[in-house]
N, C-alpha and C. Protein backbone atom coordinates (compact mmCIF):
# COMPACT_ATOMS: atom_id res chain seq x y z
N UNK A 1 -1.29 -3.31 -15.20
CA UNK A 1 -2.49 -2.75 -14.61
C UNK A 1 -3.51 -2.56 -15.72
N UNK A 2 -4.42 -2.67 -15.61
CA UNK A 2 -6.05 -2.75 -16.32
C UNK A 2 -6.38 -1.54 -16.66
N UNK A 3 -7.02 -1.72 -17.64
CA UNK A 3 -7.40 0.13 -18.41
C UNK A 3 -9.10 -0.10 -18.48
N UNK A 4 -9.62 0.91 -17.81
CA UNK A 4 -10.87 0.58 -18.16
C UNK A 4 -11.48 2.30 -18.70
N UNK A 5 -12.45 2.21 -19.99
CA UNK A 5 -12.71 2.94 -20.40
C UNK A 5 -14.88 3.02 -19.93
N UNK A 6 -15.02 4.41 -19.57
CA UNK A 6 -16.38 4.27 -19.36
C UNK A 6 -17.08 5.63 -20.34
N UNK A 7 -17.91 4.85 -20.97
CA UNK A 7 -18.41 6.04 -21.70
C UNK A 7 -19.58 6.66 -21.43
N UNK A 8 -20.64 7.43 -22.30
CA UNK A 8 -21.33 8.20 -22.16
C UNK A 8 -22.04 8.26 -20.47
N UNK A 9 -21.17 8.67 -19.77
CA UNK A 9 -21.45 9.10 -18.15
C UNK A 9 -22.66 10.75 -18.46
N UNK A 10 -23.30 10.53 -17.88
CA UNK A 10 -23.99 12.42 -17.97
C UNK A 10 -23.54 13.31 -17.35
N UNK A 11 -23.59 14.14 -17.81
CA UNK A 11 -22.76 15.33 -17.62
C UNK A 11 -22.97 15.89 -15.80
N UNK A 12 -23.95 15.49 -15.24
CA UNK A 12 -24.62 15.94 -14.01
C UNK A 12 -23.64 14.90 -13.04
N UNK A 13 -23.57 13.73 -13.63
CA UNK A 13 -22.38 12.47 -12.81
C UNK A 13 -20.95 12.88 -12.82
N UNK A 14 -20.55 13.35 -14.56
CA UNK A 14 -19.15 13.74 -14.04
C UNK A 14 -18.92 14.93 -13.63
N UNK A 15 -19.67 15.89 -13.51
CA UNK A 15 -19.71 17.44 -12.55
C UNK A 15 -19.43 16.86 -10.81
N UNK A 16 -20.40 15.62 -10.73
CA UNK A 16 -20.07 15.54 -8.91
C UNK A 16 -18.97 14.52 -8.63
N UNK A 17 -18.40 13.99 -9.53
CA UNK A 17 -17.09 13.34 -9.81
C UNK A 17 -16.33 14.03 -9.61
N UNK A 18 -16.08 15.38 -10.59
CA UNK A 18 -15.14 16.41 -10.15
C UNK A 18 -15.21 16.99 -9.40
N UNK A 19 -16.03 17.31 -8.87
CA UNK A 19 -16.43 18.01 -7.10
C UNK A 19 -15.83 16.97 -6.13
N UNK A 20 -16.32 15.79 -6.27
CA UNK A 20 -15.70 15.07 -5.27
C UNK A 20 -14.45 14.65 -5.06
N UNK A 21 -13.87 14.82 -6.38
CA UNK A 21 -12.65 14.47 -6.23
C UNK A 21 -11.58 16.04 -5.75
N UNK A 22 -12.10 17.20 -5.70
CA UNK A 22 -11.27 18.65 -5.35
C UNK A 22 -11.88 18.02 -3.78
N UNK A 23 -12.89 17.95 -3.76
CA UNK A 23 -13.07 17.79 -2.08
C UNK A 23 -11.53 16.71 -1.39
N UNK A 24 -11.51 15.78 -2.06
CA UNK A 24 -10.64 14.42 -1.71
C UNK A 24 -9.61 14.89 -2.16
N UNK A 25 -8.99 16.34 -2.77
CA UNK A 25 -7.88 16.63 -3.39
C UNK A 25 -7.36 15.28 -4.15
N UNK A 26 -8.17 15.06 -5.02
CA UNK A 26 -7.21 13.84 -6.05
C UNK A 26 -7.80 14.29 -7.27
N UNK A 27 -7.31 13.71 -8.44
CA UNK A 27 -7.69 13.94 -9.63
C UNK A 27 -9.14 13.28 -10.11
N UNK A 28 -9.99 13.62 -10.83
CA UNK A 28 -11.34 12.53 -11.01
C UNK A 28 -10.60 10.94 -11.75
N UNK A 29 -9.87 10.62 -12.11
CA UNK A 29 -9.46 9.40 -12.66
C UNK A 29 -9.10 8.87 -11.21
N UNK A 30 -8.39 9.71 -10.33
CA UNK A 30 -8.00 8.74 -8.31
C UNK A 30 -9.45 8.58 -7.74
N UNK A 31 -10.00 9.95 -8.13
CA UNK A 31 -11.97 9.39 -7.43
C UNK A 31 -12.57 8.64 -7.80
N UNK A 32 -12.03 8.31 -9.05
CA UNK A 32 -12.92 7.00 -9.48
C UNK A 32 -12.83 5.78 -9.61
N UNK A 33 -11.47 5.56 -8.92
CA UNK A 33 -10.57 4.67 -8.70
C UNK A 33 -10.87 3.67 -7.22
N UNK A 34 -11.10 5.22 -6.57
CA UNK A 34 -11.14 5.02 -4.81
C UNK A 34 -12.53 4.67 -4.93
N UNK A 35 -13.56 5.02 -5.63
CA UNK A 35 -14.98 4.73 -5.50
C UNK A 35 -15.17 3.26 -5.82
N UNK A 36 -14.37 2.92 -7.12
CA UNK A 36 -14.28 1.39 -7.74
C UNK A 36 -14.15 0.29 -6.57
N UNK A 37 -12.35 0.83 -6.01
CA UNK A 37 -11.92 0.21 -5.16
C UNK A 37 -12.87 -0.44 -3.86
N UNK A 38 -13.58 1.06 -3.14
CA UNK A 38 -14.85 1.15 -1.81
C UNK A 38 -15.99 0.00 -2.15
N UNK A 39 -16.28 0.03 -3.74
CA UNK A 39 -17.24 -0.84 -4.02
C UNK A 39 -17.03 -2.08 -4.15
N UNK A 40 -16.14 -2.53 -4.55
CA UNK A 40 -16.19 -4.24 -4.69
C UNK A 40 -14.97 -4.95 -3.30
N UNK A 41 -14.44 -3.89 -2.58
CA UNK A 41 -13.40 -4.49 -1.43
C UNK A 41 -14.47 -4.87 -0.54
N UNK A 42 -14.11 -6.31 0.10
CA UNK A 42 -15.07 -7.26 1.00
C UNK A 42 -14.69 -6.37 2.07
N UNK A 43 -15.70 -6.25 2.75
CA UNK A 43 -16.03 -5.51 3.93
C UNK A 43 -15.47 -6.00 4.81
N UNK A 44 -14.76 -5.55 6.07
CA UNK A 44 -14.08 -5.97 6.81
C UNK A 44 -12.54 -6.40 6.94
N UNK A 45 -12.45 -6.21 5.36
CA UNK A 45 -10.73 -6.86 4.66
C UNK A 45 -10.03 -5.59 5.34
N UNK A 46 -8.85 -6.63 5.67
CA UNK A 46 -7.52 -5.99 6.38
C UNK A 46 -6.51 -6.33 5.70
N UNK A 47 -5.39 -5.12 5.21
CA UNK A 47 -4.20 -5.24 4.90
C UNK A 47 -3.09 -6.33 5.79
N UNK A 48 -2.30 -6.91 5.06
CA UNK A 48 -1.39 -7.97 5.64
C UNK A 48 -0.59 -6.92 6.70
N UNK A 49 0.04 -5.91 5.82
CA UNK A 49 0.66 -4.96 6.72
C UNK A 49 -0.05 -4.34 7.95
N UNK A 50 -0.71 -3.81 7.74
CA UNK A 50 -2.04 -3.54 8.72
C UNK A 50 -1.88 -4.19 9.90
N UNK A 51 -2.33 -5.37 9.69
CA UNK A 51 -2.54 -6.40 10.94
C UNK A 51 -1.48 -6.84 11.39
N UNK A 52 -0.23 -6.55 10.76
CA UNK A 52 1.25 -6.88 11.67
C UNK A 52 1.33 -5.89 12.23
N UNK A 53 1.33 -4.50 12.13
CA UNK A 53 1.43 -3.18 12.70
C UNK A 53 0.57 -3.49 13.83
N UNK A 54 -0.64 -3.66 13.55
CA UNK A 54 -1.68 -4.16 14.73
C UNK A 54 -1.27 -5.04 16.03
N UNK A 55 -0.98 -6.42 15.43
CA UNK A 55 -0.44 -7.22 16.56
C UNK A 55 1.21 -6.92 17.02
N UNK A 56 1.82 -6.40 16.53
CA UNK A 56 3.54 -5.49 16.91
C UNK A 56 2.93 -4.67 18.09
N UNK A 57 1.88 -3.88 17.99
CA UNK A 57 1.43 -2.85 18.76
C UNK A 57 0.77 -3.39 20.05
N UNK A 58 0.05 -4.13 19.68
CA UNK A 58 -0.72 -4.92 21.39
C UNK A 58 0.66 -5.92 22.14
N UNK A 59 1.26 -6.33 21.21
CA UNK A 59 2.76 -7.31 21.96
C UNK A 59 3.59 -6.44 22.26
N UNK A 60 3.82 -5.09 22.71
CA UNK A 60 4.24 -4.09 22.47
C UNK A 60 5.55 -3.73 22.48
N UNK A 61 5.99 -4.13 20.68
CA UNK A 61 6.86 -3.73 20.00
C UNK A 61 7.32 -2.64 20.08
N UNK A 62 7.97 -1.90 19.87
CA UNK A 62 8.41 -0.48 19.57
C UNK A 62 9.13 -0.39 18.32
N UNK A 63 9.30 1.13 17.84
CA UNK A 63 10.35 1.40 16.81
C UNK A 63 11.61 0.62 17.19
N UNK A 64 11.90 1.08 18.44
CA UNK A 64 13.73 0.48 18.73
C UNK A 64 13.73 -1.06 18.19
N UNK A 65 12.43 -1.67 18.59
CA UNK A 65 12.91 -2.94 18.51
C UNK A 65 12.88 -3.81 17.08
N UNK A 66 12.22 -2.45 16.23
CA UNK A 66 12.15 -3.36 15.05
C UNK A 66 13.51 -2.54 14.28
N UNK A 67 14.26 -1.37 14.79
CA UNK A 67 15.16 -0.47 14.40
C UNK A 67 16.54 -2.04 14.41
N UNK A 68 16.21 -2.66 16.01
CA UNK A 68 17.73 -3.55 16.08
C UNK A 68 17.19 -4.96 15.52
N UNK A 69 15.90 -4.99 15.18
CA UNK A 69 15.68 -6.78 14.29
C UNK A 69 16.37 -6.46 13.29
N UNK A 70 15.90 -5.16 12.30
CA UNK A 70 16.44 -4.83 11.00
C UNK A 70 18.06 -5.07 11.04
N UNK A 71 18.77 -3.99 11.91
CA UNK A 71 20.10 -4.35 12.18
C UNK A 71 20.59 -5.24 12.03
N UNK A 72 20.30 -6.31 13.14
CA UNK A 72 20.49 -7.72 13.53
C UNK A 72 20.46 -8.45 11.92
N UNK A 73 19.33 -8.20 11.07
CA UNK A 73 19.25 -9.26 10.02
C UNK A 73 20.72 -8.69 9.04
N UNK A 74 20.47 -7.95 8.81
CA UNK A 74 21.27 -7.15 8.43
C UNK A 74 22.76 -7.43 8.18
N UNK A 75 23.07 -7.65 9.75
CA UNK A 75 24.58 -8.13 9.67
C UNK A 75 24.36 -9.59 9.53
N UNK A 76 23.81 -10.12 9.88
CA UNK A 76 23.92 -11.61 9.67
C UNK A 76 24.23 -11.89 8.05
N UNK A 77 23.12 -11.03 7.20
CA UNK A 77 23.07 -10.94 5.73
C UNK A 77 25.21 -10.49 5.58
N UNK A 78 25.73 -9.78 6.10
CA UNK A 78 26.57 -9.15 5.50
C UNK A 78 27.18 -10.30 6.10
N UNK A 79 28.19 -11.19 6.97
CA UNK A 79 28.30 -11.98 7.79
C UNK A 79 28.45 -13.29 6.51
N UNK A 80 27.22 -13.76 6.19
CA UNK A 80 26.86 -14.73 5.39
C UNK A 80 27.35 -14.48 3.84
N UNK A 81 27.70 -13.16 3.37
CA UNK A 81 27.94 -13.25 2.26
C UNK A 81 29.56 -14.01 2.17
N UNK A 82 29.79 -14.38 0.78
CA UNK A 82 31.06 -15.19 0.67
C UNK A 82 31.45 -14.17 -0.47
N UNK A 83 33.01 -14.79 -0.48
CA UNK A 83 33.61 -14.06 -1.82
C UNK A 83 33.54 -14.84 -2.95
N UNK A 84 33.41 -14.11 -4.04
CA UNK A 84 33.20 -14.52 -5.13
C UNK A 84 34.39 -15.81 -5.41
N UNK A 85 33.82 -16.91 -6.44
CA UNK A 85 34.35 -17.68 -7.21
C UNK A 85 35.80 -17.00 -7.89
N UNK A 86 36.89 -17.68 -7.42
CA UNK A 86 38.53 -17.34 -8.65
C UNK A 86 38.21 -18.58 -9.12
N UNK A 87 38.85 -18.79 -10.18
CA UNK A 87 39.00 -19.89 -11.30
C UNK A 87 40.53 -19.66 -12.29
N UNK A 88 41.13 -19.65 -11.27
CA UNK A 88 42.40 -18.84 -11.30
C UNK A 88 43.47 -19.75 -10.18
């Protein structure tokens, strides 16, 4: 992860930095993070996760049903495993 250093900020900028960030309960290094982030994320961008949650929800998925996919893969995974190599 990227280190970015910003210097001589005025004192009147990082006073409402720290205000804003007790408002947002985060530290001023997370407020200024989340402000970075707000500014250069393309407008309209959707998380991958997001939009599966999204379309699960209109096809209407439920917990149960992703409770017995998980299951289901699950054993297949355990099912599929083999025993180790003897050379013996």
């Amino acid at each position: 992860m990227a280190v970015l250093t910003v210097r001589k900020i005025p004192e009147a900028v990082h006073r409402a930095l720290r205000l804003r960030a007790a408002q947002h309960g985060r530290s001023t290094e997370a407020e200024v993070r989340a402000i970075l982030e707000s500014a250069v994320k393309p407008e309209g961008s959707v998380h991958f996760g997001t939009l599966m949650h999204e379309i699960g929800r209109k096809a209407g998925v439920t917990d149960e049903d992703v409770n017995a996919l998980e299951k289901n893969i699950e054993d297949q995974r355990k099912a599929a495993r083999h025993a180790p190599v003897s050379f013996e």
